[in-house]
Protein backbone atom coordinates (compact mmCIF):
# COMPACT_ATOMS: atom_id res chain seq x y z
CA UNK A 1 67.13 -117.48 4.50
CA UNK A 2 70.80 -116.84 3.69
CA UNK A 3 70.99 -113.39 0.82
CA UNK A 4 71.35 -115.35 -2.60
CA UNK A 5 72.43 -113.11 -5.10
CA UNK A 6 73.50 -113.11 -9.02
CA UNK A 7 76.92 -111.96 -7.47
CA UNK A 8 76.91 -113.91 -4.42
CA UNK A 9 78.91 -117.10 -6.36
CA UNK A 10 76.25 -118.89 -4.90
CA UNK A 11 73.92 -118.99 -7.63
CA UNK A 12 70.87 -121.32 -8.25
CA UNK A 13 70.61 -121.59 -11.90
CA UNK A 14 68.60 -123.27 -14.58
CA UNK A 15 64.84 -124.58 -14.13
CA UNK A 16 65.85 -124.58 -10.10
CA UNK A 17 66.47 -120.95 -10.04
CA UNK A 18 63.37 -120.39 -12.00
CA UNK A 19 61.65 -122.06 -9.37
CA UNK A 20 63.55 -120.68 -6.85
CA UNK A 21 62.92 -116.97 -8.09
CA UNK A 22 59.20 -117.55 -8.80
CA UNK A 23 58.77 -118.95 -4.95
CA UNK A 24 60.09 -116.28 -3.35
CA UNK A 25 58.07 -113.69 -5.49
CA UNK A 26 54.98 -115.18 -4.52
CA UNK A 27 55.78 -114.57 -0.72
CA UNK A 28 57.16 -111.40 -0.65
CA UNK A 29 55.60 -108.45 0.89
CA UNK A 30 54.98 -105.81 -1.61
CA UNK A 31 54.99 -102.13 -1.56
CA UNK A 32 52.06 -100.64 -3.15
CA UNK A 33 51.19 -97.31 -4.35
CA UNK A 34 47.23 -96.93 -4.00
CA UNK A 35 46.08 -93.93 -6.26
CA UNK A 36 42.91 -92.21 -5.47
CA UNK A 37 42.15 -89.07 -7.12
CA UNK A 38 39.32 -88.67 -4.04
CA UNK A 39 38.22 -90.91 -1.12
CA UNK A 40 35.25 -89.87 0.52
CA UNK A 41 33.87 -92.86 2.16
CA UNK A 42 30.51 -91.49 2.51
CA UNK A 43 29.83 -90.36 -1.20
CA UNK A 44 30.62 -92.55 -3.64
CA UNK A 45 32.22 -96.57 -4.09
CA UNK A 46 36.03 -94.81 -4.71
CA UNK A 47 36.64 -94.16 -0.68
CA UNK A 48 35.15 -97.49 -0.05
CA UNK A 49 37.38 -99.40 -1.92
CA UNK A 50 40.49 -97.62 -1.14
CA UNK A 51 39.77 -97.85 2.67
CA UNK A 52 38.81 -101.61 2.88
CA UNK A 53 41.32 -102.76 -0.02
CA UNK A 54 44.25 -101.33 1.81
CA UNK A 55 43.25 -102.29 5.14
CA UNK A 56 43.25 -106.20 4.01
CA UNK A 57 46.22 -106.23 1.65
CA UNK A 58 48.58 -104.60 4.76
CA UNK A 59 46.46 -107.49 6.89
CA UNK A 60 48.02 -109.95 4.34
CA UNK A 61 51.28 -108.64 5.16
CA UNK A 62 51.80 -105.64 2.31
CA UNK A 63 53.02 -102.30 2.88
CA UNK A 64 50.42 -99.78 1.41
CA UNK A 65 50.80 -95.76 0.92
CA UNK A 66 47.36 -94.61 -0.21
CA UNK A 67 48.13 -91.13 -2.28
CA UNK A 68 45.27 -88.91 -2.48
CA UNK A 69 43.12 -86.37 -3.21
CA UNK A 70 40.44 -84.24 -1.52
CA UNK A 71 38.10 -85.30 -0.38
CA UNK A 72 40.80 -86.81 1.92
CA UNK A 73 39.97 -90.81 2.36
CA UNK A 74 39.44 -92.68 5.90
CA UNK A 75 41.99 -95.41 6.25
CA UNK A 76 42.30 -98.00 8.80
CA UNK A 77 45.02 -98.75 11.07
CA UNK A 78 46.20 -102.27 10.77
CA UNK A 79 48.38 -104.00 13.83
CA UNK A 80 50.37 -106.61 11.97
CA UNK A 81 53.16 -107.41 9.24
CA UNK A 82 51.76 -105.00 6.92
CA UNK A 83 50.81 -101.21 6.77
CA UNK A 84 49.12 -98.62 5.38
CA UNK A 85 49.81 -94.59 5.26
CA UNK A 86 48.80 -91.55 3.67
CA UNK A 87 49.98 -89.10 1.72
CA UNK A 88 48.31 -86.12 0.17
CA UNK A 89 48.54 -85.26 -3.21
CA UNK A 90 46.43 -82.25 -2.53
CA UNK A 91 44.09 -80.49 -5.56
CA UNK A 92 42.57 -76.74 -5.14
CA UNK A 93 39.72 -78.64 -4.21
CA UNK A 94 37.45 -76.19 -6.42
CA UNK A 95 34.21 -78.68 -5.49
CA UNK A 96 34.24 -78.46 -1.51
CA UNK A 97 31.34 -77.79 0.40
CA UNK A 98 30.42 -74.37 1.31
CA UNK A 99 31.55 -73.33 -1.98
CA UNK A 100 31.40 -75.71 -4.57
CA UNK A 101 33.04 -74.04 -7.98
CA UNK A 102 34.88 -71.37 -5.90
CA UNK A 103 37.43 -69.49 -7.80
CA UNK A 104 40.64 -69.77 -5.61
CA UNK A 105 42.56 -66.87 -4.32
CA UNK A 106 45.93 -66.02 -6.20
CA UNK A 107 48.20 -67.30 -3.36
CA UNK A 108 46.55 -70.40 -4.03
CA UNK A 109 48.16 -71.41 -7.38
CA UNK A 110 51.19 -73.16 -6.75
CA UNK A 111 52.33 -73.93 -10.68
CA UNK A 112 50.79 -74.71 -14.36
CA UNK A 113 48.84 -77.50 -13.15
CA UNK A 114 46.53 -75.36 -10.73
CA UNK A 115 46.02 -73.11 -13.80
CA UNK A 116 45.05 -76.11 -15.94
CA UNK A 117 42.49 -77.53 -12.99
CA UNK A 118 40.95 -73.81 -12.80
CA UNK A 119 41.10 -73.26 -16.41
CA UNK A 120 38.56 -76.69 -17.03
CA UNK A 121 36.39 -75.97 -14.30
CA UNK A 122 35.54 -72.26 -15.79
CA UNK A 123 35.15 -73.91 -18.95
CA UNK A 124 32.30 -76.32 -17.40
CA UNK A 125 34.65 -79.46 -17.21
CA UNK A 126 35.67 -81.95 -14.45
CA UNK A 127 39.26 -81.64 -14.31
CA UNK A 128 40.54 -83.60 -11.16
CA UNK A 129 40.96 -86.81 -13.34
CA UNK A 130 43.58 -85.35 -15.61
CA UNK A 131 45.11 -82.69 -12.70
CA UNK A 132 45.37 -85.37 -10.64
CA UNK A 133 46.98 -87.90 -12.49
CA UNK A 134 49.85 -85.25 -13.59
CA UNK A 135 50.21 -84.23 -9.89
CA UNK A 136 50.89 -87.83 -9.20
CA UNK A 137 53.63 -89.10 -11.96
CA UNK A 138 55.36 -86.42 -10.76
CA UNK A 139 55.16 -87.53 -7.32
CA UNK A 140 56.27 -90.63 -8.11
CA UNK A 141 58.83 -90.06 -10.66
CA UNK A 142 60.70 -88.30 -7.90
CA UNK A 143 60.55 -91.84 -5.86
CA UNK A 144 61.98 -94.75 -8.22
CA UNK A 145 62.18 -97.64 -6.08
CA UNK A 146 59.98 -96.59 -3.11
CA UNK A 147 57.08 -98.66 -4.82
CA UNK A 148 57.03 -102.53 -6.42
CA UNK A 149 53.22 -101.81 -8.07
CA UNK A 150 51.17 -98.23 -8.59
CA UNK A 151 47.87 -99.17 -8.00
CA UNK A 152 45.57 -96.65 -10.02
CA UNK A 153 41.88 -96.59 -8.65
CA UNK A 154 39.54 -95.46 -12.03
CA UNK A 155 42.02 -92.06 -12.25
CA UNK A 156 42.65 -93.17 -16.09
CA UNK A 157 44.58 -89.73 -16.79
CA UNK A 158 47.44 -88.93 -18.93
CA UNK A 159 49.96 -88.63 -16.53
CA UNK A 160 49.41 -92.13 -15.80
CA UNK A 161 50.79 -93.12 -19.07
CA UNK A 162 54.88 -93.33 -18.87
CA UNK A 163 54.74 -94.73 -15.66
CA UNK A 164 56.59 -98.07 -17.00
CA UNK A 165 59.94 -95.72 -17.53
CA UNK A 166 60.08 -94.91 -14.36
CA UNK A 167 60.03 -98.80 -12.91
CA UNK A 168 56.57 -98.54 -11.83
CA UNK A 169 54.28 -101.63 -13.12
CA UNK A 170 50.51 -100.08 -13.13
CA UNK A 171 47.82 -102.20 -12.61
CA UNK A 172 44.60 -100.01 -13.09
CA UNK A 173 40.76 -100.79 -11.31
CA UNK A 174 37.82 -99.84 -13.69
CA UNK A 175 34.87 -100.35 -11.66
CA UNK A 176 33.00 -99.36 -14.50
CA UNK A 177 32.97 -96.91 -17.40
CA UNK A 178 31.63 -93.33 -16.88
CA UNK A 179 30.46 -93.78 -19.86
CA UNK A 180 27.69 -95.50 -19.22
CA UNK A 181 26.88 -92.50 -16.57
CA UNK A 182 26.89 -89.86 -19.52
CA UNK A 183 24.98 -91.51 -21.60
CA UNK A 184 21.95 -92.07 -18.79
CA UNK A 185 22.52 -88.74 -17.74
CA UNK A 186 22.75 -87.06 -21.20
CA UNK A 187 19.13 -89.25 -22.28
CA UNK A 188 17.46 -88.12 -19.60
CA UNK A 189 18.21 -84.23 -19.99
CA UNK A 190 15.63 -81.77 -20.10
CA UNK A 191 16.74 -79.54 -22.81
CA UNK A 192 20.01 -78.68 -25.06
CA UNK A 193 21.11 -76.50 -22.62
CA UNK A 194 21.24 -79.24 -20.26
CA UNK A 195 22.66 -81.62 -22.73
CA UNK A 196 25.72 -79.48 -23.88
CA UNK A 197 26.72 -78.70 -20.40
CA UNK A 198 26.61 -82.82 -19.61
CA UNK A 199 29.09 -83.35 -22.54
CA UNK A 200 31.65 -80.35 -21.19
CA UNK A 201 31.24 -81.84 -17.80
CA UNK A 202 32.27 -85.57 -19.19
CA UNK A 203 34.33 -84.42 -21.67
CA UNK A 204 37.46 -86.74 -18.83
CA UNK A 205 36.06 -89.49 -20.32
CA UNK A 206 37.52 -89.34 -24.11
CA UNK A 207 40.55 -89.40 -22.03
CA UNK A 208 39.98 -92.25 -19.93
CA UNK A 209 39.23 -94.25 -23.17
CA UNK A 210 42.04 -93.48 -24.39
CA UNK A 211 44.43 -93.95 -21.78
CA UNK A 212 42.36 -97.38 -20.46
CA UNK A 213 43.07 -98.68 -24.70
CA UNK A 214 46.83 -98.44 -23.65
CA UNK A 215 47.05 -100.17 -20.35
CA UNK A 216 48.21 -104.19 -20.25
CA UNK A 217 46.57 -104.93 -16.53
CA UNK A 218 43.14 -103.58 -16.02
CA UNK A 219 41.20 -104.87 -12.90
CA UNK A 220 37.04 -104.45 -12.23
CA UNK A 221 34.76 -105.88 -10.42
CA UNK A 222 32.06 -107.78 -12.14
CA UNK A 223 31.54 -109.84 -15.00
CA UNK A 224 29.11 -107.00 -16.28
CA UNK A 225 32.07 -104.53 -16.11
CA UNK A 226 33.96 -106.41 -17.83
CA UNK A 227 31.73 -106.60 -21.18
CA UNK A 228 31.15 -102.78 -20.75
CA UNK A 229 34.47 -101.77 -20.40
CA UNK A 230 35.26 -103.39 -23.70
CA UNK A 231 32.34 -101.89 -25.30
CA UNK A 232 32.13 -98.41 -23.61
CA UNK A 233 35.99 -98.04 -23.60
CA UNK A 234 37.43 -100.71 -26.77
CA UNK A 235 39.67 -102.52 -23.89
CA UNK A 236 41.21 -106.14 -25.46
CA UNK A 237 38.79 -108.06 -22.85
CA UNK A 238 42.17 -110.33 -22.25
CA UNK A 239 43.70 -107.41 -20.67
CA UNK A 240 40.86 -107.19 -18.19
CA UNK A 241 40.46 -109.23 -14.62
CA UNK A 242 37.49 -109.86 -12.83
CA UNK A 243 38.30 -109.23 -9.39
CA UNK A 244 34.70 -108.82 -6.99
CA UNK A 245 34.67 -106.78 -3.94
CA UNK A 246 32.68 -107.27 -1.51
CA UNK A 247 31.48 -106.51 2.69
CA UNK A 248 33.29 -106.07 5.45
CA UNK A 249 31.82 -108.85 7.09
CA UNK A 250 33.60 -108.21 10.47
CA UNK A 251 31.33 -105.22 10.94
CA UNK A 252 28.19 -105.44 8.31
CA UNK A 253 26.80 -108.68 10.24
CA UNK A 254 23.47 -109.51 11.70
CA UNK A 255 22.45 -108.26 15.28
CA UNK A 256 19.42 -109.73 17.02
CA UNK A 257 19.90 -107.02 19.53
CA UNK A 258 19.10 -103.93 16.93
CA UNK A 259 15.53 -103.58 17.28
CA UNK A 260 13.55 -103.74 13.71
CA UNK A 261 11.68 -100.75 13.13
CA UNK A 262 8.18 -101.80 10.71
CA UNK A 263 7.75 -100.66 7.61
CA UNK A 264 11.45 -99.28 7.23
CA UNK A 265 12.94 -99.49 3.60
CA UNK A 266 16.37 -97.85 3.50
CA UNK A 267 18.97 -97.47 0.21
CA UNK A 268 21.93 -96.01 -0.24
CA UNK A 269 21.98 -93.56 -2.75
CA UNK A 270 25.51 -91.73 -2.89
CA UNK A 271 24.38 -89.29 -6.21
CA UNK A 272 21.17 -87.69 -6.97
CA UNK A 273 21.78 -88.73 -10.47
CA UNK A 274 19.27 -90.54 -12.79
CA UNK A 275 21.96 -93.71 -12.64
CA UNK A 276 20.86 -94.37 -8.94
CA UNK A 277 16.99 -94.73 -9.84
CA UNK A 278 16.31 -93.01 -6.76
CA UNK A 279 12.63 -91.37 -8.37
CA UNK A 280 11.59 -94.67 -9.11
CA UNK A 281 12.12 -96.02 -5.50
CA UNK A 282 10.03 -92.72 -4.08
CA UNK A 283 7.26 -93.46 -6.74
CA UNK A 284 6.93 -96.96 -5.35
CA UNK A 285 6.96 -96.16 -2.00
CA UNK A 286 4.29 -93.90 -2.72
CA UNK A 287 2.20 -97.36 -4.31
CA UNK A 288 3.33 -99.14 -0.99
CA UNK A 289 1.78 -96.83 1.22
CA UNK A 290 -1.69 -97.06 -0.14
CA UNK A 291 -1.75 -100.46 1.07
CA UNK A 292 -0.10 -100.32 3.90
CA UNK A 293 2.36 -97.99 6.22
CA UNK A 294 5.81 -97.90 5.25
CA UNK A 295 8.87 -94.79 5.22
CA UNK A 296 12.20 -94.88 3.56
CA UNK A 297 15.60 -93.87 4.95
CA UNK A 298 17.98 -93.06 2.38
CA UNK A 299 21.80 -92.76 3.39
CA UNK A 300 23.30 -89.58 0.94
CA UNK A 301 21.31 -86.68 0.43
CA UNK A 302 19.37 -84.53 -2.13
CA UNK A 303 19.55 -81.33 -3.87
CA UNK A 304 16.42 -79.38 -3.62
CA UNK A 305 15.96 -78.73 -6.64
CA UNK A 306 16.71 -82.12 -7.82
CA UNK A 307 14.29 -84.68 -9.80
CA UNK A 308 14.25 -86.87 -6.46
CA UNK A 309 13.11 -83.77 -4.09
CA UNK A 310 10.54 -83.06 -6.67
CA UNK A 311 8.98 -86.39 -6.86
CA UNK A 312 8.99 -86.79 -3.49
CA UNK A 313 6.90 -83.45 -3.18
CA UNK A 314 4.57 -84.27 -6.34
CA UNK A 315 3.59 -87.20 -3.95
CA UNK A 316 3.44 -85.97 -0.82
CA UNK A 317 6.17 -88.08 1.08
CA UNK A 318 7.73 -85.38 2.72
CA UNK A 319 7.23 -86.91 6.14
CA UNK A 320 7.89 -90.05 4.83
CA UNK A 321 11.20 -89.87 3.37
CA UNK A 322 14.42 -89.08 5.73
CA UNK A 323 17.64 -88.77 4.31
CA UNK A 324 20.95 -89.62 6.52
CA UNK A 325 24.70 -88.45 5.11
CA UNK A 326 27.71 -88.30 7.00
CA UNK A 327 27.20 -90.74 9.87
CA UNK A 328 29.65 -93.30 10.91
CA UNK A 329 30.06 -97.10 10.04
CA UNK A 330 28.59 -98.14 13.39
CA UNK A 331 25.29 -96.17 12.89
CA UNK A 332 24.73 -96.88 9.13
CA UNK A 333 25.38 -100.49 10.06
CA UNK A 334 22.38 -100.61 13.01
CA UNK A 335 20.26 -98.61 10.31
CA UNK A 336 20.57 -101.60 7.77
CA UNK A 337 19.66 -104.14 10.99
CA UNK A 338 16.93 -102.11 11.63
CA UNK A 339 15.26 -102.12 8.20
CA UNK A 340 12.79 -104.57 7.38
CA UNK A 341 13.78 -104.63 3.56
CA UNK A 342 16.70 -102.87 2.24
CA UNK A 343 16.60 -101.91 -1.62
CA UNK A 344 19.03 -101.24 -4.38
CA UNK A 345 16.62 -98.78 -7.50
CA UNK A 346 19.96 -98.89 -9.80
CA UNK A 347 19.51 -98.67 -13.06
CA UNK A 348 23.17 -99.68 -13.50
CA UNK A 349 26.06 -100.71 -11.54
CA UNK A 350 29.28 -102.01 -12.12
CA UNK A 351 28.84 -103.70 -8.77
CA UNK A 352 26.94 -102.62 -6.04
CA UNK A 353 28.58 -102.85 -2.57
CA UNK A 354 25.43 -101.15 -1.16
CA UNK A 355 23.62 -104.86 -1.63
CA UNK A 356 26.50 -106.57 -0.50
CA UNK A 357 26.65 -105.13 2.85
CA UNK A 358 22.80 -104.94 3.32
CA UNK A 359 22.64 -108.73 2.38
CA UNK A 360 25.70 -109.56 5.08
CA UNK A 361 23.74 -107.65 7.80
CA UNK A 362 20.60 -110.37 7.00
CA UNK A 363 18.47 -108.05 5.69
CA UNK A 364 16.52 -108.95 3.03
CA UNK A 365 16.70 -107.65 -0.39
CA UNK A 366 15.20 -106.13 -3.42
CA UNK A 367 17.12 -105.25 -6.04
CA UNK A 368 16.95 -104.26 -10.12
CA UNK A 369 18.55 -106.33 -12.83
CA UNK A 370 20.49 -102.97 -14.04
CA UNK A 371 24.24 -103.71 -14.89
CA UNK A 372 25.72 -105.93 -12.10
CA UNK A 373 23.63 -105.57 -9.46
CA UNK A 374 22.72 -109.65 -10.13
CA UNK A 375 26.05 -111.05 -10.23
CA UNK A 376 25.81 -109.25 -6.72
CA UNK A 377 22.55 -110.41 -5.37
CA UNK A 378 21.95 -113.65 -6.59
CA UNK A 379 18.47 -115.36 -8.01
CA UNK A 380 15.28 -114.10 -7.79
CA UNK A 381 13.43 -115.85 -4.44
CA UNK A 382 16.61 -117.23 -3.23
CA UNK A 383 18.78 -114.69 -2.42
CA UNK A 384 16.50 -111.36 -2.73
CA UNK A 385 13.58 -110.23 -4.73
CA UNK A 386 14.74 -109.45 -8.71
CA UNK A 387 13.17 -106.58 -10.76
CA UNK A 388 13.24 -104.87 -13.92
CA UNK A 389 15.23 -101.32 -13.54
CA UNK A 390 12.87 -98.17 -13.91
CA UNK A 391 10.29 -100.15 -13.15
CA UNK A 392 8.70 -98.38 -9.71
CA UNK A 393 5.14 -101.23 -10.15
CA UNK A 394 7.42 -104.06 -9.86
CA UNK A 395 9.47 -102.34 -7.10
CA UNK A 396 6.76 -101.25 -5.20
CA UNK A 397 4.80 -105.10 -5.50
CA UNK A 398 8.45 -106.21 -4.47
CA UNK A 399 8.35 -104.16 -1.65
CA UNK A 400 5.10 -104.66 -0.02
CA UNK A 401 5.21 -108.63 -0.58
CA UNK A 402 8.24 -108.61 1.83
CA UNK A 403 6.83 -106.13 3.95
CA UNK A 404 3.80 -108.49 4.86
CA UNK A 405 6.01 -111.90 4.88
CA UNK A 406 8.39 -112.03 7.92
CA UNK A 407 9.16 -115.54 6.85
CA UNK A 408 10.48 -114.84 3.38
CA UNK A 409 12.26 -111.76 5.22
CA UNK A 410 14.02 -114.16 7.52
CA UNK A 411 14.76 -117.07 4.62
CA UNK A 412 16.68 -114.17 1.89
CA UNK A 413 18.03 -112.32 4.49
CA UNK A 414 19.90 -115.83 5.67
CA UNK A 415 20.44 -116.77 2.46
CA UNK A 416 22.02 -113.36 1.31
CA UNK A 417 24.07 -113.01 3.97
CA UNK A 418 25.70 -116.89 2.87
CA UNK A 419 26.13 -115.56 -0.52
CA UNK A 420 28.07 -112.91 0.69
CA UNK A 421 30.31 -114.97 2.89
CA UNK A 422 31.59 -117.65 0.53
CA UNK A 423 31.93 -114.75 -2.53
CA UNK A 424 31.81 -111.07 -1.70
CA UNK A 425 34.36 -110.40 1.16
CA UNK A 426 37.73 -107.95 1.00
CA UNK A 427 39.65 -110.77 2.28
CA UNK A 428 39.20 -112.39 -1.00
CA UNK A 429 39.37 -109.29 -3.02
CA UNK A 430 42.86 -108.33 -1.40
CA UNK A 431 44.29 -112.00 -2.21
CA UNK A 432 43.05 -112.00 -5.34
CA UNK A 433 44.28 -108.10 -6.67
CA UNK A 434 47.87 -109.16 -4.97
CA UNK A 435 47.76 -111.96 -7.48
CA UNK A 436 47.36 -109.07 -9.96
CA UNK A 437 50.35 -107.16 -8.90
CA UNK A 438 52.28 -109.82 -8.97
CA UNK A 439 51.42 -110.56 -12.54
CA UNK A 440 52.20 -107.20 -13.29
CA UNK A 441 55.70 -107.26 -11.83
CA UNK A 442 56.39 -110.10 -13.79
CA UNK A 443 55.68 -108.43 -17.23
CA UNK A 444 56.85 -104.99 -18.46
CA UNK A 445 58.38 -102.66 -16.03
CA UNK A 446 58.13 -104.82 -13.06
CA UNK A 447 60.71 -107.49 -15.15
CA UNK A 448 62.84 -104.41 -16.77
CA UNK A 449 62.91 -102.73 -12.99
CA UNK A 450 64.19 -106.17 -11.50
CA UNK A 451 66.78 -106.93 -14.13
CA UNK A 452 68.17 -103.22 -13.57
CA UNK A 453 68.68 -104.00 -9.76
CA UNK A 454 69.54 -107.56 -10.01
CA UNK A 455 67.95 -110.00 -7.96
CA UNK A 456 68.32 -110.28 -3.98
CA UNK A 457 66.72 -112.72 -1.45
CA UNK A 458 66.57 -112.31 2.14
């Protein structure tokens, strides 16, 4: 199209160059800043969404530049209009395996923030959040006009606020409140001791309520989210979208080749936290077993002296329960194919992508009622098998009836993986968060940024 600009003499103008405008914003290619403050894609939903989101947006044409923090994410390479890149906004990384809580060496500490990160961590807090989120404004306030939208994935720091002066629209995912983390964690301590180190540790999250109350586009994931996020975090609910994620269902799909392996339950479990109702999975496996044979694969891992490692030597499932971490997408996919029944314990989730993707692979399901985990997995004897969280008799009668009916296996699995298809893919979730940013752009700094440039077609 022939450049049209307010200069040009060759100006639309009235209700036609509203339309006009509004037309060619709706088909231009944006450039988006994706904010992670880490991206491991094998611990944790944060590396997950970062990798898959920005792989679809660039496939719909968008150029993405993921900025992050360590753990370093895995991206995808996209061949097409779009793009996506990388650069590191690097922490001290004070929580990296050998040495978790190290104390970094003085020609480490590069300027007040690095003080500030060490500072919180002696003091028992969790300070990549905040660190983060500073390291990043300044990053970015040192590239006006590189970026149409900042795209801040649950960060919900300080330095995030401001952004709007320096022509960046923010549009903000939630998937869902930490707070409801603390507060499962904190009732389930064993002592004060335990308790007032819990609060230091989530002491972030009076500053992610705070910072989430002043935001005007806040994105999550389920319907569920949405209600807690108000409560948890006192959001105006018509600031909040409901945008669902989903499966990659190019690669988490069924394969009649994979051999099934009987009496194989796996789960995902990416925390030994009380959140993931990992105990209540081993005590029902341990119910299963005295009816019948059965072993569970979980994909993560366990501390040893954690509540999960303990049950599972109370019971004696120590050659019954392997745990997987760090293996690639093409492995953990054949290990869903290969179960007989997958299973999601959760007491709460603000989504749960580990049921999405075992339900595209056309595996069949069980699954807990806690959080979001149904807007997920459907009805009960449809789509999966439904049961109360922290309930390991229901699991474990869950468990064994699909473990002696390869029928009903074969009729949720199929139906699952349908479910999936028409509502839970990244395709849709990347169409539908551009819709997002574009809203954004249109409001606030996106509209102030525009009118400072004046407007330009190509």
């Amino acid at each position: 199209m022939t450049a049209q600009t307010r200069s040009s003499g060759q100006q639309l103008s009235g209700p036609q160059d509203s339309r006009h405008r509004a037309a060619q914003e709706a088909e231009r290619p944006l450039r988006v800043a994706l904010l992670s403050y880490k991206g491991n894609p094998f611990c944790g939903g944060q590396g997950v969404y970062v990798r898959h989101l920005s792989r679809e947006l660039a496939r719909l044409g968008h150029r993405v530049e993921v900025l992050g923090g360590q753990p370093y994410p895995v991206l995808d390479q996209v061949d097409g209009p779009g793009s996506v890149t990388f650069t590191e906004i690097p922490s001290l990384d004070l929580y990296r395996q050998p040495d978790p809580f190290r104390t970094p060496r003085p020609g480490e500490y590069r300027d007040a923030v690095d003080l500030l990160e060490v500072a919180t961590m002696w003091t028992g807090g969790f300070p990549e959040p905040l660190t983060f989120s500073l390291r990043a404004r300044r990053f970015l306030a040192a590239r006006r006009g590189r970026y149409d939208v900042v795209h801040d994935n649950q960060t919900l720091g300080y330095g995030l606020l401001g952004l709007e002066r320096h022509g960046f629209p923010l549009v903000t995912t939630v998937h869902h409140p930490v707070t409801v983390d603390r507060e499962l964690e904190l009732e389930s301590a064993a002592d004060l001791k335990r308790r007032l180190s819990l609060r230091r540790w989530y002491a972030f999250t009076r500053m992610q309520k705070r910072v989430a109350r002043r935001l005007d586009h806040i994105v999550t994931v389920s319907g569920s989210s949405k209600d807690e996020i108000g409560h948890h975090l006192g959001v105006d609910p018509a600031r909040i979208a409901v945008v669902p994620i989903g499966a990659d269902t190019r690669l988490w799909s069924p394969d009649p080749a994979v051999p099934v392996v009987p009496g194989r339950i796996v789960t995902t479990s990416s925390a030994d936290v009380p959140l993931k109702g990992l105990v209540f999975l081993v005590e029902a496996l341990a119910k299963v077993r005295t009816e019948r044979d059965a072993h569970l694969v979980v994909v993560g891992s366990s501390r040893e002296d954690g509540p999960v490692a303990e049950a599972i030597r109370r019971l004696g499932l120590e050659p019954h329960v392997t745990f997987r971490s760090g293996i690639g997408d093409g492995e953990l996919v054949d290990l869903y194919r290969s179960a007989e029944v997958a299973c999601v314990p959760s007491l709460y989730e603000g989504f749960s992508l580990p049921a999405a993707e075992a339900m595209a692979t056309g595996t069949a399901l069980v699954a807990t009622t806690g959080g979001a985990i149904p807007e997920v997995s459907g009805r009960h004897g449809e789509t999966c098998l439904a049961v109360p969280p922290g309930d390991p008799g229901a699991l474990a009668a869950a468990l064994g009836r699909l473990l002696d009916d390869p029928a009903l296996r074969a009729r949720l699995g199929a139906a699952g993986r349908e479910r999936v298809l028409a509502r839970f893919t990244w395709e849709r979730a990347a169409a539908l968060t551009a819709d997002r940013y574009r809203a954004a752009i249109a409001t606030g700094a996106g509209q102030r940024a525009r009118a400072g440039r004046g407007w330009r077609y190509v």
